[in-house]
C-alpha atoms as a PDB file:
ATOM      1  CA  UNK A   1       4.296 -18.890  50.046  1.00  0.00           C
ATOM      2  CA  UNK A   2       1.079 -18.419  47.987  1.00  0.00           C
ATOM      3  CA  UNK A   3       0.931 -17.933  44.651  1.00  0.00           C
ATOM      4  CA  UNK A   4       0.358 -14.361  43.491  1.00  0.00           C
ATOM      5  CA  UNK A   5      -2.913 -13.969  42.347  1.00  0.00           C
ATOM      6  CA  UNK A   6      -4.033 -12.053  38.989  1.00  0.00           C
ATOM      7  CA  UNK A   7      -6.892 -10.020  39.821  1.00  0.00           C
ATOM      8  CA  UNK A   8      -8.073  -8.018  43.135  1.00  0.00           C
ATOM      9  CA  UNK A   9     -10.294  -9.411  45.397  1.00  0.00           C
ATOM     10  CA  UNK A  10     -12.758  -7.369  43.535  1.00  0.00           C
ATOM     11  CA  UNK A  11     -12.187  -9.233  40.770  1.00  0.00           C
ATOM     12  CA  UNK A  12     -11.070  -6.552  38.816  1.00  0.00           C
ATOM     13  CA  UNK A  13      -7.605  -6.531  37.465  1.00  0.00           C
ATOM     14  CA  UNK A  14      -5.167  -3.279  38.224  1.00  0.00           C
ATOM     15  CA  UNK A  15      -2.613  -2.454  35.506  1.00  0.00           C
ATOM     16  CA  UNK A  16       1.355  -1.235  36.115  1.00  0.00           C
ATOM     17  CA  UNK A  17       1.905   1.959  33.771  1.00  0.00           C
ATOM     18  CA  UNK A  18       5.323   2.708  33.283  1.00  0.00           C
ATOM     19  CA  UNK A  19       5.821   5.758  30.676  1.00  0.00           C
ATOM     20  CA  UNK A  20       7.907   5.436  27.905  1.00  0.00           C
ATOM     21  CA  UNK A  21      10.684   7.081  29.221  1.00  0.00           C
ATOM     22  CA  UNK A  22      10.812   5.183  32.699  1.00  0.00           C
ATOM     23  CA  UNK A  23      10.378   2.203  30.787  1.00  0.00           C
ATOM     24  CA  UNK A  24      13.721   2.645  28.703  1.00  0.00           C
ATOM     25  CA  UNK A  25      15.492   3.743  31.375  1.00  0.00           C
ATOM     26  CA  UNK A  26      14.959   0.407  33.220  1.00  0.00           C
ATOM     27  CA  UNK A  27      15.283  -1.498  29.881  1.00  0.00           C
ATOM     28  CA  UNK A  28      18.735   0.235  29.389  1.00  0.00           C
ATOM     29  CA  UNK A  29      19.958   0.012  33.013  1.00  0.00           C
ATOM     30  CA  UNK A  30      18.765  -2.829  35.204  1.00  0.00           C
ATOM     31  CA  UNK A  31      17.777  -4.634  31.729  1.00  0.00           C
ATOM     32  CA  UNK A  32      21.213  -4.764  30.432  1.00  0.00           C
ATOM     33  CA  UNK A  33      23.027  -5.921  33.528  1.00  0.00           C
ATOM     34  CA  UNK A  34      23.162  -9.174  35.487  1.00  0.00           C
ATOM     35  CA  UNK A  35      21.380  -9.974  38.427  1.00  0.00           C
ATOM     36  CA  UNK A  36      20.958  -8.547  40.965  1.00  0.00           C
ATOM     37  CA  UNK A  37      20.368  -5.198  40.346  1.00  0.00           C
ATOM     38  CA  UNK A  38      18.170  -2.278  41.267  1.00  0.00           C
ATOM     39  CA  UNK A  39      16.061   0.913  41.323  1.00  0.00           C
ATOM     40  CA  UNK A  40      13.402   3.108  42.547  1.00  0.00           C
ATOM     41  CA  UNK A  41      10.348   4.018  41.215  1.00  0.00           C
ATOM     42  CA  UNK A  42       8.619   7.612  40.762  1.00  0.00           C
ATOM     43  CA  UNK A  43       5.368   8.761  40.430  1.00  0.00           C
ATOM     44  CA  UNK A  44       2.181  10.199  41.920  1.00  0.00           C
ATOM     45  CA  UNK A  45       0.266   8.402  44.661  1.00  0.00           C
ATOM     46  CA  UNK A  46      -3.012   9.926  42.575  1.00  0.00           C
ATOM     47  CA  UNK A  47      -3.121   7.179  39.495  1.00  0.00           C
ATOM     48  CA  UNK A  48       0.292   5.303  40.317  1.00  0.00           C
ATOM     49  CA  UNK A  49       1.584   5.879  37.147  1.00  0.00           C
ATOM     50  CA  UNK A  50       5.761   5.302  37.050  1.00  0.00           C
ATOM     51  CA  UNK A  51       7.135   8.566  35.837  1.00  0.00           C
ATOM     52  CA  UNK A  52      10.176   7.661  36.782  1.00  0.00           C
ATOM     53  CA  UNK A  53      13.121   5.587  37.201  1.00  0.00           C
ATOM     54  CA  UNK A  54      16.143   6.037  39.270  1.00  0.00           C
ATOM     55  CA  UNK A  55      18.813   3.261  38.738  1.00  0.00           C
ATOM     56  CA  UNK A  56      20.553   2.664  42.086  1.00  0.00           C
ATOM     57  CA  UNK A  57      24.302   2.430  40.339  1.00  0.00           C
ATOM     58  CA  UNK A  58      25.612   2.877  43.951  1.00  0.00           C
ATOM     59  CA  UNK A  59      24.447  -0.191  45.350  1.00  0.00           C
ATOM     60  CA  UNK A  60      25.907  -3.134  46.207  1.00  0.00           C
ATOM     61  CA  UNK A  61      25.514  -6.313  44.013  1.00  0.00           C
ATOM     62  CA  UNK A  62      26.303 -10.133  43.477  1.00  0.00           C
ATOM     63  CA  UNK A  63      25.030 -12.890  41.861  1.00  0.00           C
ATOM     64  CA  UNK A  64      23.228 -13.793  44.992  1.00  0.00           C
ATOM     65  CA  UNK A  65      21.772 -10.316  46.415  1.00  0.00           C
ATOM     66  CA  UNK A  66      21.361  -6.611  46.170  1.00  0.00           C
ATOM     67  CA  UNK A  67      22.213  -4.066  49.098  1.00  0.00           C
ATOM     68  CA  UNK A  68      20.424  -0.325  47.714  1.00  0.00           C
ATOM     69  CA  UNK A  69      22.659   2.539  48.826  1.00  0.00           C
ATOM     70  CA  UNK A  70      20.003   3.856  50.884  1.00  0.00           C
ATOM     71  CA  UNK A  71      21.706   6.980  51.337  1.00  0.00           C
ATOM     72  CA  UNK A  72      21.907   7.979  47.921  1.00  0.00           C
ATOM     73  CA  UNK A  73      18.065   6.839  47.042  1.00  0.00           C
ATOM     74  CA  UNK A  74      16.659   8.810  50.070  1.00  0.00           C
ATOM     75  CA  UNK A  75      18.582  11.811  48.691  1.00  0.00           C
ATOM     76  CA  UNK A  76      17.158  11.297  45.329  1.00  0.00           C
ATOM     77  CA  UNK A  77      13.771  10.802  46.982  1.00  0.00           C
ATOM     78  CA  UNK A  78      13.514  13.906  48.919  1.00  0.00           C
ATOM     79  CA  UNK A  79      14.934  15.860  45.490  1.00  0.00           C
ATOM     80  CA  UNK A  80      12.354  14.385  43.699  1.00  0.00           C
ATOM     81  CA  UNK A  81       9.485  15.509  45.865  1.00  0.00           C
ATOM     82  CA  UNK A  82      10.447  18.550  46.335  1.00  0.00           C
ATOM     83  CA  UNK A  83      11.152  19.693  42.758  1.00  0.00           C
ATOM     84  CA  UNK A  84       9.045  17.518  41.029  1.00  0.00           C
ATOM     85  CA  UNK A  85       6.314  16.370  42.956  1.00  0.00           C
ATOM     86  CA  UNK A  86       7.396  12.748  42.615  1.00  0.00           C
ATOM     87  CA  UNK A  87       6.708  10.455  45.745  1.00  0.00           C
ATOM     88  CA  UNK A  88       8.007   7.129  46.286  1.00  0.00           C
ATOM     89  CA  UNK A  89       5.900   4.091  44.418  1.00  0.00           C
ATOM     90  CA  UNK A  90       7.982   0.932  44.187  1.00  0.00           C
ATOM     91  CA  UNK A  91      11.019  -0.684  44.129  1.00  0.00           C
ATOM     92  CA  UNK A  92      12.028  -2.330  40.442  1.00  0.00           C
ATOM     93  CA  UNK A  93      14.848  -5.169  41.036  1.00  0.00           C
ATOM     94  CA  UNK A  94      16.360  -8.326  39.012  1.00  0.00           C
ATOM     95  CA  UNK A  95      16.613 -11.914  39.441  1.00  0.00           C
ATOM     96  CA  UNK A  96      18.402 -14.379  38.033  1.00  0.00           C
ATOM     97  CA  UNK A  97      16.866 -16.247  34.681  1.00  0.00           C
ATOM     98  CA  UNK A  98      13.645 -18.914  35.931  1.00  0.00           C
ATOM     99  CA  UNK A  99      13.170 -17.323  39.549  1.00  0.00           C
ATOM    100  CA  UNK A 100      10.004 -15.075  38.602  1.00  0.00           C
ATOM    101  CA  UNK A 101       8.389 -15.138  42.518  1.00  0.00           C
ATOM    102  CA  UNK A 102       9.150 -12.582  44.646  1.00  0.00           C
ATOM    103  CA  UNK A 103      10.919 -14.030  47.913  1.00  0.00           C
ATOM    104  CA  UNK A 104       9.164 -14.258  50.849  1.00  0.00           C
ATOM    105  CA  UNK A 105       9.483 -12.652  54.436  1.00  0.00           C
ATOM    106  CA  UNK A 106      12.581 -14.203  56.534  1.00  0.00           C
ATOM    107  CA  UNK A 107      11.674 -11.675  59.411  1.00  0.00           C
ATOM    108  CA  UNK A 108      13.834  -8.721  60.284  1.00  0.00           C
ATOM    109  CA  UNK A 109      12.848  -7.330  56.760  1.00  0.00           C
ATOM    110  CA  UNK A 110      14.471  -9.591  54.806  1.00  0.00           C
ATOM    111  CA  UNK A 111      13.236 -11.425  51.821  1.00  0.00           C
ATOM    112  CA  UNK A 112      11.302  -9.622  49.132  1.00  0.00           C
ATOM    113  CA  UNK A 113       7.812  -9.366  51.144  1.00  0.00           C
ATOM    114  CA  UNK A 114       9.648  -9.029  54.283  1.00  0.00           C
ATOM    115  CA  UNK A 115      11.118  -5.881  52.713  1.00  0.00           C
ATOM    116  CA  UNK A 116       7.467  -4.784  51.597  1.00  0.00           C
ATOM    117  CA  UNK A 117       6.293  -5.120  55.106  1.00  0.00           C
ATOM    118  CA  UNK A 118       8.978  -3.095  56.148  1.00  0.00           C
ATOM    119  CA  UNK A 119       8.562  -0.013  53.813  1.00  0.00           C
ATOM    120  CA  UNK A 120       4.998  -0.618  54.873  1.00  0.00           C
ATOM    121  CA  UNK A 121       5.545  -0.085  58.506  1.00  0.00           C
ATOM    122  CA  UNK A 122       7.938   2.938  57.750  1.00  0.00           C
ATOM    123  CA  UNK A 123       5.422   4.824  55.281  1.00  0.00           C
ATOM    124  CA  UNK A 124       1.637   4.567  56.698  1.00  0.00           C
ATOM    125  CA  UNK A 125       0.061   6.388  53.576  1.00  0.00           C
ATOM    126  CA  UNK A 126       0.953   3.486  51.031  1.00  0.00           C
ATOM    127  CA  UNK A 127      -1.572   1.182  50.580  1.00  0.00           C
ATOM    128  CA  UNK A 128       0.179  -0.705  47.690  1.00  0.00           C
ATOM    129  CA  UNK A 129       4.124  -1.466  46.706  1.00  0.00           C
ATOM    130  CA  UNK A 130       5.002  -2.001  43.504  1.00  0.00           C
ATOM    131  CA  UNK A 131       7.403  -4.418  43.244  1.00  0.00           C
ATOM    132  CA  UNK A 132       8.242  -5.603  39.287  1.00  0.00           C
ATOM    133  CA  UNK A 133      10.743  -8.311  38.478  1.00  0.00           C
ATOM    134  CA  UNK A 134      12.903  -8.183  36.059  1.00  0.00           C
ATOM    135  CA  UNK A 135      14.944 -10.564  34.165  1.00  0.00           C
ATOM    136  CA  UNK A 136      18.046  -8.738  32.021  1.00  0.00           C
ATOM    137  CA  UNK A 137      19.125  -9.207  28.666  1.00  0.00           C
ATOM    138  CA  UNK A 138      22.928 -10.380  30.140  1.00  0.00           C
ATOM    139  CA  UNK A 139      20.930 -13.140  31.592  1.00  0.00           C
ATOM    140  CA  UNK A 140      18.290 -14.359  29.701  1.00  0.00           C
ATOM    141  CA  UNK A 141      15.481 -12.461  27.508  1.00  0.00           C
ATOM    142  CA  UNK A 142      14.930  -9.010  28.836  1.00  0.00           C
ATOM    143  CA  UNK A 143      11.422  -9.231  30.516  1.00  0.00           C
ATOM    144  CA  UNK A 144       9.494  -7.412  33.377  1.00  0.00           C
ATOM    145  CA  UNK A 145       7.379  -9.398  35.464  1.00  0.00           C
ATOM    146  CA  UNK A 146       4.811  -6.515  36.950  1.00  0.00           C
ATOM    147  CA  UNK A 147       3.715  -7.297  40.620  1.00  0.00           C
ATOM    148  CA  UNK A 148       1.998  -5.157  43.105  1.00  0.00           C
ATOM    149  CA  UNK A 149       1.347  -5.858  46.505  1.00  0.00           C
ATOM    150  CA  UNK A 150      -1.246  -4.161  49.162  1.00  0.00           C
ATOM    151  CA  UNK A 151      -0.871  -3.029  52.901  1.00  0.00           C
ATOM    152  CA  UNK A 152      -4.271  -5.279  53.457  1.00  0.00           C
ATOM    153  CA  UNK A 153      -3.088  -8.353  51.834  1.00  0.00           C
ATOM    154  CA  UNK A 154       1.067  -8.977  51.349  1.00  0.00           C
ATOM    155  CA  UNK A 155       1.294 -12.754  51.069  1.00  0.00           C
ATOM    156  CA  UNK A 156      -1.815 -12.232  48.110  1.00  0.00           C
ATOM    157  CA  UNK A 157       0.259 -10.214  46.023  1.00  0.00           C
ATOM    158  CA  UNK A 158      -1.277  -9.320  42.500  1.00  0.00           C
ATOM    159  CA  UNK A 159       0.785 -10.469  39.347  1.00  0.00           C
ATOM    160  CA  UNK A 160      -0.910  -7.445  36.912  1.00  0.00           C
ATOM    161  CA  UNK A 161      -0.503  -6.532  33.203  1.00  0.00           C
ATOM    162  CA  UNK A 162       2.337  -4.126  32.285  1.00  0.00           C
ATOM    163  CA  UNK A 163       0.631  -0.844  29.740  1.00  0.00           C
ATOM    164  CA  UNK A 164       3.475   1.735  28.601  1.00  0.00           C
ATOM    165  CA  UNK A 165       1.915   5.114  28.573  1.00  0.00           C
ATOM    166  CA  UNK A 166       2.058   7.165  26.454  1.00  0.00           C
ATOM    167  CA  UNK A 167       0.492  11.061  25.567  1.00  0.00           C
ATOM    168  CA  UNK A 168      -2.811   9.992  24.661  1.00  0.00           C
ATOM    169  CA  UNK A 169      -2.796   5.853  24.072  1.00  0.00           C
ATOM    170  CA  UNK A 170      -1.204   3.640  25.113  1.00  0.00           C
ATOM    171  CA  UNK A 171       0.910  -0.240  24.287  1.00  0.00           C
ATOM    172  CA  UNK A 172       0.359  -3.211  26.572  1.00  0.00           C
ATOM    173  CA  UNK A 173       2.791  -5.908  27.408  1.00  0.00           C
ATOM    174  CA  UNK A 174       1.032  -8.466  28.353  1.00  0.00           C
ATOM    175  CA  UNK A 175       1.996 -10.441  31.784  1.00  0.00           C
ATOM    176  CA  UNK A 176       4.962 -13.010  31.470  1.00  0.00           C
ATOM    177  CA  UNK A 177       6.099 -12.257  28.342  1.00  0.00           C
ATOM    178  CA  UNK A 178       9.042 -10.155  27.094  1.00  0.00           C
ATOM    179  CA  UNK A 179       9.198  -7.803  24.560  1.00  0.00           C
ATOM    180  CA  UNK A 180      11.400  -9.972  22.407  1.00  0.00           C
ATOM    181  CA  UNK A 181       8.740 -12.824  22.225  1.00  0.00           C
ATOM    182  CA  UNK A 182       6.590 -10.022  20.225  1.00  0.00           C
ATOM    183  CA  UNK A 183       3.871 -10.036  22.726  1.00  0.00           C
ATOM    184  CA  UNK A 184       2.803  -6.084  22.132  1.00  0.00           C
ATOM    185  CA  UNK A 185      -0.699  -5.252  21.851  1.00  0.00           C
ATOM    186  CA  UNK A 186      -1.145  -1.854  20.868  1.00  0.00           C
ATOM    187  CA  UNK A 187      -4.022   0.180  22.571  1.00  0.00           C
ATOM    188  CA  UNK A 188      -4.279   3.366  20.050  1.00  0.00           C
ATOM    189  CA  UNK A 189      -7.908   4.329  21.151  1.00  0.00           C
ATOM    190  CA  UNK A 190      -7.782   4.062  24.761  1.00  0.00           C
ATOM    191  CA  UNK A 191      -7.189   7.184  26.967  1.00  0.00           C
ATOM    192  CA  UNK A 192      -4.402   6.877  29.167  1.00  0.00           C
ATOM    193  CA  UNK A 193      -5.399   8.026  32.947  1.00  0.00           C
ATOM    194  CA  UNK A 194      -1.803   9.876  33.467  1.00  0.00           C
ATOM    195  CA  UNK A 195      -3.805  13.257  34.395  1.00  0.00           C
ATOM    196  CA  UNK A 196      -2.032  16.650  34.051  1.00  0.00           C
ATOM    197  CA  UNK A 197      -1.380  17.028  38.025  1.00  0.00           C
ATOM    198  CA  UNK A 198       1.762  15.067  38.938  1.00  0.00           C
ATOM    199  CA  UNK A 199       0.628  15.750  42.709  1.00  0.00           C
ATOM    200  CA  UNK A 200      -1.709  13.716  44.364  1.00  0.00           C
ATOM    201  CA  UNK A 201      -4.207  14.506  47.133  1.00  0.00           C
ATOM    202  CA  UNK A 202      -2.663  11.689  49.630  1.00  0.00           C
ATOM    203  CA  UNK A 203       0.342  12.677  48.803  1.00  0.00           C
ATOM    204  CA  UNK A 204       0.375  15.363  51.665  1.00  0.00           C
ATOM    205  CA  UNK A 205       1.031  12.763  54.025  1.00  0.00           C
ATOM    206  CA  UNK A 206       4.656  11.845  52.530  1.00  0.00           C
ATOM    207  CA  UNK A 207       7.458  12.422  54.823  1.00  0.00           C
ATOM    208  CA  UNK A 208      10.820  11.402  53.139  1.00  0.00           C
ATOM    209  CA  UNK A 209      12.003  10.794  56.717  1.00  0.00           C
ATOM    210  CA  UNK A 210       9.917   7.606  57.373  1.00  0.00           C
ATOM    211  CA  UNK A 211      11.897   6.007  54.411  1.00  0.00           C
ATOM    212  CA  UNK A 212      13.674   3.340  56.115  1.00  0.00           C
ATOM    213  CA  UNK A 213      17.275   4.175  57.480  1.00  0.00           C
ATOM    214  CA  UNK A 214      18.810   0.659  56.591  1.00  0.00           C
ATOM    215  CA  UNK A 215      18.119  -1.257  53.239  1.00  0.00           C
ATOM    216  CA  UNK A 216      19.682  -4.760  53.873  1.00  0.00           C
ATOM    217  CA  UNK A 217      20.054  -7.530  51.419  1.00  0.00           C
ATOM    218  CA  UNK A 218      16.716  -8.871  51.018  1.00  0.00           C
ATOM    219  CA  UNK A 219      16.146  -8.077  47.221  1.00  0.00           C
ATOM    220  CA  UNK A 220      17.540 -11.905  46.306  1.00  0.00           C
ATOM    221  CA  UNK A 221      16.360 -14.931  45.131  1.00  0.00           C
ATOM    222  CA  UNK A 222      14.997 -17.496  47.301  1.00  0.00           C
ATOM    223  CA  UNK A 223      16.812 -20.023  46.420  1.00  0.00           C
ATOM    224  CA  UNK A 224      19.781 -17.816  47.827  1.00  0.00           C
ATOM    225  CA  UNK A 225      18.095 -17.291  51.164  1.00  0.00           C
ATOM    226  CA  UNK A 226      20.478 -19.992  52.789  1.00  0.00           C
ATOM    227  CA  UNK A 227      22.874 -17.718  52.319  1.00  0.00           C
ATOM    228  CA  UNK A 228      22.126 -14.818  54.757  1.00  0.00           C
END
């Protein structure tokens, strides 16, 4: 597998913004339990900014794999769009402490990328995933490792900087390190871009019923993939 890279082919780097309140509620949920574990994440297709974060408590886990109760998420998914406006952005899961790559694609959508490819196929209007690590605080030091990958480009996926938003400024965690190490670099006098629209103009095209029917166990560590 290739490294992920750190900028765009443009050369330009794209950030993951989480708001404060998504970013707790993964600190406090998938944070503070072992690998593997799981959620969805919630926002508007217009500035992919996570709004929101849905832990998936009904899923299956082990030490070696997650299985997402994708009855429950789609459920949660359809509420969300409906009431709220919120469309489908990423999927947020753990790994155990040192494995900080996503896994690769074993065909039949397993495997980390494999699964990408999948929601891919299933939802033609994203052009990116976001897929963050995380490593919990039951593990190791709590940390998010913030990837995105692209429709054009999966293999080349893009290992970005992680900004908490907030109302008008906002605090950046810089890549690879956790919050413990200290690494916070506050951003007081830049604008966030959340917008006051949580609707976005692509977002027409979402159709809750081209979320995959069947989740299987690819959110696991490579090192585990011997055992599926």
């Amino acid at each position: 597998m290739k490294k992920p890279s750190n900028s765009q082919s443009s050369g330009q780097t794209e950030l993951m913004r989480f708001t404060e309140e998504s970013y707790k509620a993964i600190k406090n949920t998938v944070g503070k339990k072992p690998a593997e574990t799981g959620g969805i994440l919630l926002g508007s297709r217009d500035d992919s900014i996570v709004r929101k974060f849905v832990f998936d408590d009904k899923g299956s886990t082990s030490r070696g794999g997650y299985d997402p109760d994708v009855d429950s998420l789609n459920r949660i998914i359809k509420w969300e769009w409906e009431r709220n406006g919120l469309a489908l952005l990423g999927f947020l899961h753990s790994h155990p402490s040192g494995v900080r790559r996503l896994s690769g694609d074993w065909g039949n959508g397993y495997g980390d990328l494999g699964y990408v490819r999948k929601i891919f196929r299933a939802i033609p209007a994203l052009d990116k995933f976001l897929v963050p690590i995380v490593f919990s605080s039951a593990d190791t030091k709590f940390e998010i490792i913030p990837y995105i990958v692209y429709r054009n480009n999966v293999e080349n996926y893009l290992q970005t900087e992680l900004v908490i938003t907030f109302t008008d400024s906002y605090t950046s965690l810089p890549s690879g390190q956790s919050e413990s190490e200290g690494g916070n670099t506050s951003e007081g006098n830049s604008k966030s871009k959340s917008g006051n629209s949580l609707l976005g103009n692509n977002q027409s095209t979402f159709n809750i019923n081209d979320v995959p029917d069947k989740w299987p166990r690819q959110w696991c560590s490579e090192r585990e993939q011997s055992r599926f």
